[in-house]
Each structure stands twice: as structure tokens, then as C-alpha cells.
PDB file of N, CA and C in Angstrom:
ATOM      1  N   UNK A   1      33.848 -20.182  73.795  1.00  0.00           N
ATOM      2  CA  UNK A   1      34.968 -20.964  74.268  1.00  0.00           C
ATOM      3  C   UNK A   1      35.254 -20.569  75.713  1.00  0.00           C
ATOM      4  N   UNK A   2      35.387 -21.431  76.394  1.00  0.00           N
ATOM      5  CA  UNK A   2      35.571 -21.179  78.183  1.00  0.00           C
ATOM      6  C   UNK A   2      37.219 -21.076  78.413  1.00  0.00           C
ATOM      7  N   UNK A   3      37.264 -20.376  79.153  1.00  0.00           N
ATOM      8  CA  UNK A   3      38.865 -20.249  79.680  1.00  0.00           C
ATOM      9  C   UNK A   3      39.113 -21.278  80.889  1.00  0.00           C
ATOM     10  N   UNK A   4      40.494 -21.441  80.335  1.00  0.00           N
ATOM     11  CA  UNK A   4      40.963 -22.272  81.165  1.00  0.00           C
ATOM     12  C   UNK A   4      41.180 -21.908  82.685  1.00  0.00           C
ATOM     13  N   UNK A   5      41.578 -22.689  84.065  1.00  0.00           N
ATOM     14  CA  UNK A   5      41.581 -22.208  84.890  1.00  0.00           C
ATOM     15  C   UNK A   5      43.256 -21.325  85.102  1.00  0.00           C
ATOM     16  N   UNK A   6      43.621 -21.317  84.296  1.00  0.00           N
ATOM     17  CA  UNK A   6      44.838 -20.625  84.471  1.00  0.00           C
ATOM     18  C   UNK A   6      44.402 -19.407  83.811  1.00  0.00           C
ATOM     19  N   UNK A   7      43.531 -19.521  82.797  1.00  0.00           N
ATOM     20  CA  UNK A   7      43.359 -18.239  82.128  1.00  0.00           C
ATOM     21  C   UNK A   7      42.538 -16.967  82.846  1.00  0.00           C
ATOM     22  N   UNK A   8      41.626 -17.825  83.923  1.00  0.00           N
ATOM     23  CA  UNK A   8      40.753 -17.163  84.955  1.00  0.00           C
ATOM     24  C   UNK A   8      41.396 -16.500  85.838  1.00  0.00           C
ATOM     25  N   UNK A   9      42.652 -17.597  86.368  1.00  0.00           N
ATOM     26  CA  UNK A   9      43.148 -16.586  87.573  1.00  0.00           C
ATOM     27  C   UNK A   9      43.950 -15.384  87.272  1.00  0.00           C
ATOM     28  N   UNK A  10      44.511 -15.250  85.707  1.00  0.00           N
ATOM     29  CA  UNK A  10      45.417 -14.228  85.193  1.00  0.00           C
ATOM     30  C   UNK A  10      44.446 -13.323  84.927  1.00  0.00           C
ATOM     31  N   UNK A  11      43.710 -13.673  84.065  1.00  0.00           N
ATOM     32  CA  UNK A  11      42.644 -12.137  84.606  1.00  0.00           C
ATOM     33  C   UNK A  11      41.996 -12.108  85.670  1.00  0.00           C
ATOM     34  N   UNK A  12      41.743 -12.757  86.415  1.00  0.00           N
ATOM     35  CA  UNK A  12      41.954 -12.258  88.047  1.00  0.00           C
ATOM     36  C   UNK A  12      42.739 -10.942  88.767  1.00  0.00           C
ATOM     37  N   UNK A  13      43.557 -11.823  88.458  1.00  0.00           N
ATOM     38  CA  UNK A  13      45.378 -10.939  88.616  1.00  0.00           C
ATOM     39  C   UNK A  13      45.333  -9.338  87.410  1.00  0.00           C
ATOM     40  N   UNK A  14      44.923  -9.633  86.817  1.00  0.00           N
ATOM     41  CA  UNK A  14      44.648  -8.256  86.016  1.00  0.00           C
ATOM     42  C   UNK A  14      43.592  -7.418  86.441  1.00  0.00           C
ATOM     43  N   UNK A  15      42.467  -8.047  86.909  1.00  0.00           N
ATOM     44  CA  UNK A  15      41.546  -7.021  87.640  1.00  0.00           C
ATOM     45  C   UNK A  15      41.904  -6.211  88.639  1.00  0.00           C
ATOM     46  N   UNK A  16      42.253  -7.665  89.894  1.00  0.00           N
ATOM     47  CA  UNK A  16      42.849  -7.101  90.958  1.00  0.00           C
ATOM     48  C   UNK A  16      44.375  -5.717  90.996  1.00  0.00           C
ATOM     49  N   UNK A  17      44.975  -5.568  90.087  1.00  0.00           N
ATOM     50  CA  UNK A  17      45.970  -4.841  89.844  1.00  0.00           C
ATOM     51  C   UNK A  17      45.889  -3.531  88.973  1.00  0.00           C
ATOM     52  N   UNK A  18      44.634  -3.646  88.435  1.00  0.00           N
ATOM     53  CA  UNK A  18      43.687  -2.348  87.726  1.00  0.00           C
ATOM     54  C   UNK A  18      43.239  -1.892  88.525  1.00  0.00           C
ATOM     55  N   UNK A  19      42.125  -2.466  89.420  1.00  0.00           N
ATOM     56  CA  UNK A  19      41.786  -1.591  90.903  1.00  0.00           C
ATOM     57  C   UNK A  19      42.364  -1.456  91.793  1.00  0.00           C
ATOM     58  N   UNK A  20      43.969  -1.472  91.712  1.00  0.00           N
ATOM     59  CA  UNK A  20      44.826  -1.550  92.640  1.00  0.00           C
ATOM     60  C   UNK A  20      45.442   0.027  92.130  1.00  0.00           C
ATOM     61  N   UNK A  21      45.842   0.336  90.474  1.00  0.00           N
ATOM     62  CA  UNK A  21      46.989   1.209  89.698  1.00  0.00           C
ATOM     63  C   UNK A  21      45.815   2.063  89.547  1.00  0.00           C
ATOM     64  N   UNK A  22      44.537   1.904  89.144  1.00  0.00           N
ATOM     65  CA  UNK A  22      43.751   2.990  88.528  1.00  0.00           C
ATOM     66  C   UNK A  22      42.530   3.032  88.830  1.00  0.00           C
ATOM     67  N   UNK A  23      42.041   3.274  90.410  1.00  0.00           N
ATOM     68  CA  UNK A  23      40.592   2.901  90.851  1.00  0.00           C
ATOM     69  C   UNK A  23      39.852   3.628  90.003  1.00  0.00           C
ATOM     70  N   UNK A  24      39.502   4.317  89.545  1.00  0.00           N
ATOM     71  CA  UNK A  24      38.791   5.615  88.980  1.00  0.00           C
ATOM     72  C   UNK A  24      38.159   4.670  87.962  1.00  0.00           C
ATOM     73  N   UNK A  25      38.978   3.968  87.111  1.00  0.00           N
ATOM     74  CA  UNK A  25      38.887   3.353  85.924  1.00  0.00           C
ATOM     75  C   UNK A  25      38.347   1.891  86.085  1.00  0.00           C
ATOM     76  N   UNK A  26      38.836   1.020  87.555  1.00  0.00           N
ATOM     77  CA  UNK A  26      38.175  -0.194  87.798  1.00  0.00           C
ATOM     78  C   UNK A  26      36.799   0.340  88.652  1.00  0.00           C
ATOM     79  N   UNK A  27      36.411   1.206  88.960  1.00  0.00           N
ATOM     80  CA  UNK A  27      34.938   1.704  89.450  1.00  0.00           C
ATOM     81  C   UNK A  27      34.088   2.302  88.109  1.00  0.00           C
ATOM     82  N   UNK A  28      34.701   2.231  87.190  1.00  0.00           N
ATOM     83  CA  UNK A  28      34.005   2.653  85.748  1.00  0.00           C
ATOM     84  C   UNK A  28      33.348   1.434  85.073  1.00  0.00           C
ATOM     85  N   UNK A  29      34.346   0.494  85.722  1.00  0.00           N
ATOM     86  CA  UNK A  29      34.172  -0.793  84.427  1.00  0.00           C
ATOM     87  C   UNK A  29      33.229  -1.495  85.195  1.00  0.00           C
ATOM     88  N   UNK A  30      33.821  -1.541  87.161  1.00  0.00           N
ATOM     89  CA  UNK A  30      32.265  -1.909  87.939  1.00  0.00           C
ATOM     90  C   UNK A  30      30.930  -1.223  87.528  1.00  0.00           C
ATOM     91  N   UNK A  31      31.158  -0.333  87.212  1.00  0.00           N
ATOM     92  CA  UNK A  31      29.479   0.430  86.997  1.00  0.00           C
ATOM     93  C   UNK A  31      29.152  -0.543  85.933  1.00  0.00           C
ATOM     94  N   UNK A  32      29.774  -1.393  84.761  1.00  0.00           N
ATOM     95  CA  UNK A  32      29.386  -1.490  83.690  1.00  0.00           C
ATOM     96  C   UNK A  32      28.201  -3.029  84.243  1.00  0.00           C
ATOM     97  N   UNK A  33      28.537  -3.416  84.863  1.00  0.00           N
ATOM     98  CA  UNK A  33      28.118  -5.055  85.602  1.00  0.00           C
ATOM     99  C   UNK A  33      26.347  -5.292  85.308  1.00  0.00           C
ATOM    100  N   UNK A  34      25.622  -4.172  84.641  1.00  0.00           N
ATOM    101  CA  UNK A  34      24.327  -5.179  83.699  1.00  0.00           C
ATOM    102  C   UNK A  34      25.190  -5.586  82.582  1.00  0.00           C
ATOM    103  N   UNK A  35      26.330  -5.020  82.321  1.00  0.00           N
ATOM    104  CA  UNK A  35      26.847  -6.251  81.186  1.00  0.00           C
ATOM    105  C   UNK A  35      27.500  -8.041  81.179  1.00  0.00           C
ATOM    106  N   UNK A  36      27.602  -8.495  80.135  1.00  0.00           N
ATOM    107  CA  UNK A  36      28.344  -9.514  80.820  1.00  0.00           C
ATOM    108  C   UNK A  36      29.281  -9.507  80.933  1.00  0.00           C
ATOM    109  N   UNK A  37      29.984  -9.782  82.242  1.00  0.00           N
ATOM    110  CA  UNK A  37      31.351 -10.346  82.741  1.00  0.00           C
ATOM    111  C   UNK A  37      32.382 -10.423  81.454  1.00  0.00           C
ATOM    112  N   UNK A  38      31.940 -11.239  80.263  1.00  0.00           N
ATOM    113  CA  UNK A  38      32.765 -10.998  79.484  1.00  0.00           C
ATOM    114  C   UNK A  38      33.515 -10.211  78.703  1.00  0.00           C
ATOM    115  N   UNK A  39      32.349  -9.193  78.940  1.00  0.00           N
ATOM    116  CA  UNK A  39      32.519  -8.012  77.791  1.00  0.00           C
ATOM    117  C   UNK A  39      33.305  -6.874  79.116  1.00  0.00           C
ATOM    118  N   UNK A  40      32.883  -6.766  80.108  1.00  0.00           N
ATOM    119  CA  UNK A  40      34.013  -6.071  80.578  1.00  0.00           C
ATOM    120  C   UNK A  40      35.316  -6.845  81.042  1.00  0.00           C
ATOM    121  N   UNK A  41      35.515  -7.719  81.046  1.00  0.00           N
ATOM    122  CA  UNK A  41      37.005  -8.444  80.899  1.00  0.00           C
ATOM    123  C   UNK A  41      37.754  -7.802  79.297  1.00  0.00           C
ATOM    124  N   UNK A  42      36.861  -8.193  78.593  1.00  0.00           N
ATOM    125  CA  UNK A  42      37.122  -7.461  77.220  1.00  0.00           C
ATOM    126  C   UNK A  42      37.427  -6.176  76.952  1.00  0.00           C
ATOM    127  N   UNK A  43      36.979  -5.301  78.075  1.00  0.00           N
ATOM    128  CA  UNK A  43      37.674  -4.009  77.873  1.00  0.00           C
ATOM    129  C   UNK A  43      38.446  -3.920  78.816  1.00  0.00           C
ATOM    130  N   UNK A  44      38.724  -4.657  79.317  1.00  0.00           N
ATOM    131  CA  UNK A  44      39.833  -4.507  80.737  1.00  0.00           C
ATOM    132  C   UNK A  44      41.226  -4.893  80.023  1.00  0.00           C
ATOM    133  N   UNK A  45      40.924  -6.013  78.963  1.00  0.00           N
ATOM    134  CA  UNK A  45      42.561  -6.654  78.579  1.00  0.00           C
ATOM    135  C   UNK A  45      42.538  -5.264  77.275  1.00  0.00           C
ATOM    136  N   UNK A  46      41.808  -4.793  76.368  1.00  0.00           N
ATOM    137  CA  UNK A  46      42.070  -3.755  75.534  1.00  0.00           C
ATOM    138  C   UNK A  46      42.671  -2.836  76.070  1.00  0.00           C
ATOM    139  N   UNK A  47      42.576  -2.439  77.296  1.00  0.00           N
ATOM    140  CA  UNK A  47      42.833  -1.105  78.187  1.00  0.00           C
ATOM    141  C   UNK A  47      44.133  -1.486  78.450  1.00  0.00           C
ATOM    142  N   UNK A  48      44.491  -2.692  79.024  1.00  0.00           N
ATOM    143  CA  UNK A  48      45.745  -3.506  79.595  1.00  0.00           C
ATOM    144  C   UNK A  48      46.798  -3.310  78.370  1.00  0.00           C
ATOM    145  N   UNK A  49      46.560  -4.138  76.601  1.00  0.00           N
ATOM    146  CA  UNK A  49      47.007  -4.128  75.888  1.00  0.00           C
ATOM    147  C   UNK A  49      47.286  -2.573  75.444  1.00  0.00           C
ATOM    148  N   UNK A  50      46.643  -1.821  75.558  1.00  0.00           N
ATOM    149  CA  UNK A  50      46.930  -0.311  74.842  1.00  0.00           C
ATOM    150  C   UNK A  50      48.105   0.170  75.637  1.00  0.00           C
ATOM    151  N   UNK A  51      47.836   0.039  77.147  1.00  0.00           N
ATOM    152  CA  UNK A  51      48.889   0.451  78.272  1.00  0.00           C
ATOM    153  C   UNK A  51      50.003  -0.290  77.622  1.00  0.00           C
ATOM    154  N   UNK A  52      50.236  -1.800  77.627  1.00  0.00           N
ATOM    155  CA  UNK A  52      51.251  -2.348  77.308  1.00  0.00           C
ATOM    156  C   UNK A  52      51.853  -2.047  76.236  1.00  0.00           C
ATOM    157  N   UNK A  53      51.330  -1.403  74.527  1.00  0.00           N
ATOM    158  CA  UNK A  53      51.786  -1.003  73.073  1.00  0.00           C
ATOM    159  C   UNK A  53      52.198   0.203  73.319  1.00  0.00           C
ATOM    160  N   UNK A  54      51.515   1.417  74.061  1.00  0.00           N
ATOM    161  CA  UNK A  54      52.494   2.840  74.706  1.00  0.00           C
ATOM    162  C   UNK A  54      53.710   2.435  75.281  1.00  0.00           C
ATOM    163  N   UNK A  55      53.897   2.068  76.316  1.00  0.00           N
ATOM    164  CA  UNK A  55      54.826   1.353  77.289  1.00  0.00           C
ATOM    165  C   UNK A  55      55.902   0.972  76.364  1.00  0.00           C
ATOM    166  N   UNK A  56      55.794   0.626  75.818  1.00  0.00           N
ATOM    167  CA  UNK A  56      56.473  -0.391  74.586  1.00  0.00           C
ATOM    168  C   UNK A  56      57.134   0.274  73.882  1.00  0.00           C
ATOM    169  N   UNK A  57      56.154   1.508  72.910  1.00  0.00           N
ATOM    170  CA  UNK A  57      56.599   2.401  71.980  1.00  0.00           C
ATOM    171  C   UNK A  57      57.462   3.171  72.733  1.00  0.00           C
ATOM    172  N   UNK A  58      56.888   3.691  74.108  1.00  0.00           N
ATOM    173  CA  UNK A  58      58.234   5.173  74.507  1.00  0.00           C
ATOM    174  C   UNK A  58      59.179   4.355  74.903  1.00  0.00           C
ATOM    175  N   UNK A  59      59.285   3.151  75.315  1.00  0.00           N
ATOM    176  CA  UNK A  59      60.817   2.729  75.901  1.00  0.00           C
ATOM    177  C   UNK A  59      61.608   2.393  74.251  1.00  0.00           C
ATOM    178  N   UNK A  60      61.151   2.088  73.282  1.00  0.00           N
ATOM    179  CA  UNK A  60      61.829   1.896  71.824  1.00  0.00           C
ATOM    180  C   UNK A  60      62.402   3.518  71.716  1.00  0.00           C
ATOM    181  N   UNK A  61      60.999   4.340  71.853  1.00  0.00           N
ATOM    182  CA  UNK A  61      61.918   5.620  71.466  1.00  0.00           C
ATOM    183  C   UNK A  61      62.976   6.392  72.534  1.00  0.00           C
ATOM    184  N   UNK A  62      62.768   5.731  74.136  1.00  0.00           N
ATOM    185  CA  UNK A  62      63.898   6.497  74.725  1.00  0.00           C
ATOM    186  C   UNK A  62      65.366   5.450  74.636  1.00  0.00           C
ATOM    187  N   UNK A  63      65.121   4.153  73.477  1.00  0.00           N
ATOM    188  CA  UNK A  63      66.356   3.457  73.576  1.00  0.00           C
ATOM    189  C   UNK A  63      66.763   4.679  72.399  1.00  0.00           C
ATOM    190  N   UNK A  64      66.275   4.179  71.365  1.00  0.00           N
ATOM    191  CA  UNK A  64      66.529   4.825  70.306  1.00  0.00           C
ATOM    192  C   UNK A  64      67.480   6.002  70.121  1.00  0.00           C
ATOM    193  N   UNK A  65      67.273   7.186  71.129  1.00  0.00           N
ATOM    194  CA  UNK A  65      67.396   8.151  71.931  1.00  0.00           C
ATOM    195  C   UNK A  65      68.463   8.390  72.631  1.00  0.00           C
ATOM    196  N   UNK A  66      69.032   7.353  73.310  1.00  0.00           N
ATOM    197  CA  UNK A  66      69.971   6.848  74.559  1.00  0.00           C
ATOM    198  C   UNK A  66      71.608   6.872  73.451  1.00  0.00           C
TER     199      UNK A  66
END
């Protein structure tokens, strides 16, 4: 299934802002490039989503907390 062009430029916007917050980690996923494009987009939004479910959990537990 092909992404839409809105869906392209948001992970765009997610690349560009990974090698912006965590070069170390967007020069890891560049090394990966005999793969396909897809599959490291695929670990780029897993990496994104994990950041975002931490993020998530400690602000529940510093409301919780508060």
C-alpha cells in the first residue's frame, strides 16, 4: 500500500527531526540504506512510537504524583 502524499511529508518531518534530536541514531539508521527505505522508516516510527509511550507513561506518573 503506497502512502499518501501527506503521509510522505510527515515522515519526512520525522526523519528530518530525528537527525536533528539524535544524530548518533539517524547515522545508524543511514548506515542501514542496502535496506529498503521502508523498513528503515519502519524502525524510525517504532523508535518515534516507543519515545512517544515513555513520554506518556512518566508525565501520567508525575501527574499522578503532583
Amino acid at each position: 500500500m503506497a502512502l499518501s502524499t501527506e503521509e510522505q511529508r510527515i515522515l519526512a518531518e520525522i526523519e528530518t527531526r530525528l537527525a536533528e534530536n539524535d544524530p548518533r541514531l539517524a547515522r545508524r539508521l543511514t548506515a542501514l540504506g542496502d535496506a529498503p527505505r521502508r523498513r528503515v522508516r519502519l524502525i524510525a516510527a517504532v523508535v518515534i512510537a516507543a519515545v512517544g509511550v515513555v513520554t506518556a507513561l512518566v508525565s501520567a506518573i508525575l501527574t499522578a504524583f503532583s
